[in-house]
Protein backbone atom coordinates (compact mmCIF):
# COMPACT_ATOMS: atom_id res chain seq x y z
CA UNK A 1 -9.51 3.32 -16.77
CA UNK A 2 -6.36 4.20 -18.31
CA UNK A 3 -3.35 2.55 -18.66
CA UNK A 4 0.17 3.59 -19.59
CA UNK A 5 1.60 2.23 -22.70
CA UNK A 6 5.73 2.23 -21.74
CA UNK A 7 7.18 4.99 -19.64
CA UNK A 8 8.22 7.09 -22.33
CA UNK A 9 4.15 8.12 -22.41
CA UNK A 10 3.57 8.22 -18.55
CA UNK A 11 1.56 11.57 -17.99
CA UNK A 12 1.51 12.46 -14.42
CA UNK A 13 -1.25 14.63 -15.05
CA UNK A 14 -3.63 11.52 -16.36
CA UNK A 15 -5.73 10.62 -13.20
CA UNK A 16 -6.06 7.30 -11.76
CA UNK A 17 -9.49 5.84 -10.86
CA UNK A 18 -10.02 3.27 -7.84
CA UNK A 19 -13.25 1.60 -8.43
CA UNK A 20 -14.81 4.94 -9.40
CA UNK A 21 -13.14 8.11 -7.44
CA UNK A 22 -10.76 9.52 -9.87
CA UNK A 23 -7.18 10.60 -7.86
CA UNK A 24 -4.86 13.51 -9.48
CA UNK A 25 -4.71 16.91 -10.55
CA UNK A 26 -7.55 18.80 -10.18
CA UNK A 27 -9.47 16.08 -7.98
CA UNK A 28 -10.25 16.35 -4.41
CA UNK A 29 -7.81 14.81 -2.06
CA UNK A 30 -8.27 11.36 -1.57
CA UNK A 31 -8.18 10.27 2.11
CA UNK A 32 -6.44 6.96 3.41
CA UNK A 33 -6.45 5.95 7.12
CA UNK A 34 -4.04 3.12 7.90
CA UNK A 35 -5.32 -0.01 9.74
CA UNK A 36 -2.02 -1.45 9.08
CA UNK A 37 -1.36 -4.42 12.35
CA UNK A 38 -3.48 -1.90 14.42
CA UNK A 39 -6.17 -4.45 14.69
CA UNK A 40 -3.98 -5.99 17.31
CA UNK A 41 -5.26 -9.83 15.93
CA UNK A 42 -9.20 -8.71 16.39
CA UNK A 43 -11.18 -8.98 13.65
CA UNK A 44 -13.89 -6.28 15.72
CA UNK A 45 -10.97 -4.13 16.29
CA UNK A 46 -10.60 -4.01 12.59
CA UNK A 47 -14.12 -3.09 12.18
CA UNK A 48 -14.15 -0.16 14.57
CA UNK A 49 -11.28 1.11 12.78
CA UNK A 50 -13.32 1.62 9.93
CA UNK A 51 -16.20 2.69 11.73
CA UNK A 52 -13.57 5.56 13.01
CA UNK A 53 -12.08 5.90 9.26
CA UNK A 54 -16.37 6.64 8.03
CA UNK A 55 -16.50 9.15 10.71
CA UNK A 56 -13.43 10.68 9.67
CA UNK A 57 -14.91 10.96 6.26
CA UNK A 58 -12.00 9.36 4.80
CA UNK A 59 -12.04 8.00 1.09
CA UNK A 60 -10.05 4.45 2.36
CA UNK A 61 -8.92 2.28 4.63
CA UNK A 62 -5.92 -0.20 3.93
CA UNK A 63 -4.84 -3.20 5.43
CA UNK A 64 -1.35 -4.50 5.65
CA UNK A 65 -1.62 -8.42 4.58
CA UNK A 66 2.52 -9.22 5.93
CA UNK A 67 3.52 -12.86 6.57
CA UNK A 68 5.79 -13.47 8.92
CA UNK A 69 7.32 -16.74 7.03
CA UNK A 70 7.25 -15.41 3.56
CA UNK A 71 8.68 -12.12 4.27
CA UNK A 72 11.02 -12.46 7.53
CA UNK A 73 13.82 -14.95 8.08
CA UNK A 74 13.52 -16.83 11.43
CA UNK A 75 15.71 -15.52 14.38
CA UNK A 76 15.70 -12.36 13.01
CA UNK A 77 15.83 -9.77 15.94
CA UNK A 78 13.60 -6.93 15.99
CA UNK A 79 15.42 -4.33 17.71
CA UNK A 80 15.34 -2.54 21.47
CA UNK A 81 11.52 -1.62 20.74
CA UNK A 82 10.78 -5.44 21.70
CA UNK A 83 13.75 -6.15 23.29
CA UNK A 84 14.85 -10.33 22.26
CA UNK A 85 11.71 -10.99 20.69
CA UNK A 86 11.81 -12.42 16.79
CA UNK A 87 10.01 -10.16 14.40
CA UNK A 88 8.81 -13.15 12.72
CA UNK A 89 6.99 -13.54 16.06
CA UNK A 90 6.20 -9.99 16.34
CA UNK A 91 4.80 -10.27 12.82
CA UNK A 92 3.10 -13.34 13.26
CA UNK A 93 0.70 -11.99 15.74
CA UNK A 94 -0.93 -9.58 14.00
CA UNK A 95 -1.45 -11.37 10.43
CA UNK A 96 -4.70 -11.19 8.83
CA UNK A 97 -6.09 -14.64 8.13
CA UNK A 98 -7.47 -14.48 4.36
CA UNK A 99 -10.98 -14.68 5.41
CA UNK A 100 -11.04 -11.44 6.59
CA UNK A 101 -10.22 -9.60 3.43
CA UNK A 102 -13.70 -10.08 2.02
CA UNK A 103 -15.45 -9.50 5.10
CA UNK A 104 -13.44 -6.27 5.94
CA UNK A 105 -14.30 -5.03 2.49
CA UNK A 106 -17.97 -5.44 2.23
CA UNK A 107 -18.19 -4.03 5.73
CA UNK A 108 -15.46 -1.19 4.49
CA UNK A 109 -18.41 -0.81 1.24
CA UNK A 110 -21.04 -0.69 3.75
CA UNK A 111 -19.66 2.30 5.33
CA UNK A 112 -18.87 4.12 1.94
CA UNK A 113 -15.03 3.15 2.11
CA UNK A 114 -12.79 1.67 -0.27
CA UNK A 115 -10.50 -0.71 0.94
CA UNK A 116 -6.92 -1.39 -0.38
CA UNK A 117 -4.06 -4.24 1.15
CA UNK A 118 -0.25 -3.60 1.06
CA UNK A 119 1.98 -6.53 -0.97
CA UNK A 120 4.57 -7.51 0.76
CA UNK A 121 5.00 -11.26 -0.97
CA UNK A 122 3.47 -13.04 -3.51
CA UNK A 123 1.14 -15.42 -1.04
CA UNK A 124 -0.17 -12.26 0.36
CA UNK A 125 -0.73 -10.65 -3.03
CA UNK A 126 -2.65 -13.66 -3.41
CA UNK A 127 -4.64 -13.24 -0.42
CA UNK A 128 -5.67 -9.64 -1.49
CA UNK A 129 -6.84 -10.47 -4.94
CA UNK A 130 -9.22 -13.41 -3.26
CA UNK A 131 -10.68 -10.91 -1.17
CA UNK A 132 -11.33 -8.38 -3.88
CA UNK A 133 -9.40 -5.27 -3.03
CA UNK A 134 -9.90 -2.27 -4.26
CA UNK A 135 -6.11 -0.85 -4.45
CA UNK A 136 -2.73 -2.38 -3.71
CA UNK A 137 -0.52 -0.39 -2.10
CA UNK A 138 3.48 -0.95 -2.74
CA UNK A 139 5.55 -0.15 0.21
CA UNK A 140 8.52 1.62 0.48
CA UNK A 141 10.63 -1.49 1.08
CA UNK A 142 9.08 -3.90 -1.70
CA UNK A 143 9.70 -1.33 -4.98
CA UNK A 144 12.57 -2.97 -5.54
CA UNK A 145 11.22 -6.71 -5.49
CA UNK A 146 11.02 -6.36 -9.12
CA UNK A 147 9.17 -10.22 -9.69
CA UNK A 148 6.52 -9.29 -7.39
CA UNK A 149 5.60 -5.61 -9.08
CA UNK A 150 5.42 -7.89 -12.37
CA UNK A 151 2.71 -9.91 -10.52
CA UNK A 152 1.12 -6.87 -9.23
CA UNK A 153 0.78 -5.50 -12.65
CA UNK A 154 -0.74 -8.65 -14.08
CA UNK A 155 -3.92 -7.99 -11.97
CA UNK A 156 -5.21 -5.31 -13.47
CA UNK A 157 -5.49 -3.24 -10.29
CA UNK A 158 -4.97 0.61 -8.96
CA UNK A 159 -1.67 0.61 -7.45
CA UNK A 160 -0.13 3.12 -5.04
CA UNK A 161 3.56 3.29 -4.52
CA UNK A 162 5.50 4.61 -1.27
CA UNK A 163 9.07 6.06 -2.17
CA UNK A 164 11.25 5.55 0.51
CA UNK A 165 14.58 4.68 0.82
CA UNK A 166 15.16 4.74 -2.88
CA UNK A 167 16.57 6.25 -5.57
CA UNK A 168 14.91 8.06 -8.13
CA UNK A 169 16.29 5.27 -10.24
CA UNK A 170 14.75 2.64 -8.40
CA UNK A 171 11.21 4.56 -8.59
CA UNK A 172 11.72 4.49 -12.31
CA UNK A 173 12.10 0.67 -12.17
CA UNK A 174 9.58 0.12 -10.18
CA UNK A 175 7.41 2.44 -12.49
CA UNK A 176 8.28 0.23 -15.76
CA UNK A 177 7.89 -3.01 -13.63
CA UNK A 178 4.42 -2.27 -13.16
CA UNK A 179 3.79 -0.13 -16.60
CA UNK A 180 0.45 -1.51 -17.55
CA UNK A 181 -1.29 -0.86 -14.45
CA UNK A 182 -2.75 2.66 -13.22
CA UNK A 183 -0.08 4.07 -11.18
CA UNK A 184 0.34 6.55 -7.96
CA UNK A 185 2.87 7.64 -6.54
CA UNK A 186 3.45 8.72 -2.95
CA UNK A 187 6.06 10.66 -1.54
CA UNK A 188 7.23 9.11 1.65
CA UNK A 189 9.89 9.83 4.54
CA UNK A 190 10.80 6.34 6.00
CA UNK A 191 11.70 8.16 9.17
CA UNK A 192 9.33 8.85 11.95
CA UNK A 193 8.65 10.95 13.51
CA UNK A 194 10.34 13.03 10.01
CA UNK A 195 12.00 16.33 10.80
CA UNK A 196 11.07 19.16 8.97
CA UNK A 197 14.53 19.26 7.26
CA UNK A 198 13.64 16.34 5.99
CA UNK A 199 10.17 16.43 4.44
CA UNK A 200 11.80 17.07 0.66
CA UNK A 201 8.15 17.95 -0.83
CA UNK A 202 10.28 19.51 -3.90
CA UNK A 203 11.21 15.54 -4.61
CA UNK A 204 7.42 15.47 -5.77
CA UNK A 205 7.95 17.56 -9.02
CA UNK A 206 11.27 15.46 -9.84
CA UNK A 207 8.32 12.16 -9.66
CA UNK A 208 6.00 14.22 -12.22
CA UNK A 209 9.16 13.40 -14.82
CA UNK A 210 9.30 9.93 -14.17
């Protein structure tokens, strides 16, 4: 694997490798299908979502590993989607007790699927290194939790990064934060469903310079 020295030597045209399935220029696209909270608390939900993801022929699957307490305040609302009801709550619900990260990857490497866990906070981080991910996965919102991208790149892990709602500023941040690990970067639309005027693919050749 290779790893970046400082930014100033980034080369978006080095490939990354997740276990070993190199991801860049000239490789074939690399497939992700997101379990997210979609297991709906079930661990044999989880499991047929893979089984779907294998017959898919997707590269991945990734979990989302949020905790309610470490990454919500309490009596936070969570809008007219769920009317009164806390998103701590909401949340809460649909974590995925740490046990289930090493079961849902050997059964994930059973089916000839990599499996990679979004950070959110540094317990969960934890959680996803126990289990023995393959990939983390930044999301859009948590680039800018600087400390925790520090932690992340102390791990020695792939990591994929989702772009939304930041500057290319931030990115760049985020990119130094996290400069000895092998980075991706994803272009992402925090807006769904995202209109066409506001797809922006051109922002992906302003990431090759960053």
């Amino acid at each position: 694997m290779q790893s970046n020295n400082n930014s100033t030597n980034r080369n978006p045209y080095n490939p990354i490798y997740i276990d070993d399935t190199s991801i860049g220029i000239g490789s074939d696209c690399f497939v992700i299908a997101e379990i997210g909270s979609n297991h709906d608390g079930e661990l044999w939900r989880a499991k047929q979502l893979i089984d779907i993801a294998a017959t898919a022929k997707c590269d991945a699957v990734k979990i989302q590993i949020p905790l309610a307490a470490e990454c919500y305040p309490p009596k936070t609302k969570y809008g007219v989607f769920y009317g009164d009801e806390e998103i701590s709550e909401v949340i809460r619900r649909n974590e995925i007790p740490n046990e289930w990260v090493p079961q849902l990857k050997r059964y994930a490497h059973d089916h000839g699927l990599l499996l990679g866990a979004s950070a959110d906070g540094f317990i969960g981080l934890q959680a996803m290194i126990q289990g023995g991910v393959d990939f983390v996965k930044i999301p859009s919102f948590t680039i800018s939790h600087i400390p925790l991208l520090k932690e992340v790149a102390l791990q020695g892990l792939p990591v994929l990064i989702s772009t939304g709602v930041h500057t290319l500023g931030q990115v760049e941040e985020a990119l130094d934060a996290l400069d000895e690990s092998q980075l991706g970067l994803l272009h992402f639309v925090s807006a769904y469903p995202t209109e066409i005027n506001e797809v922006h693919l051109s922002n992906i050749h302003l990431f090759k310079r960053a």
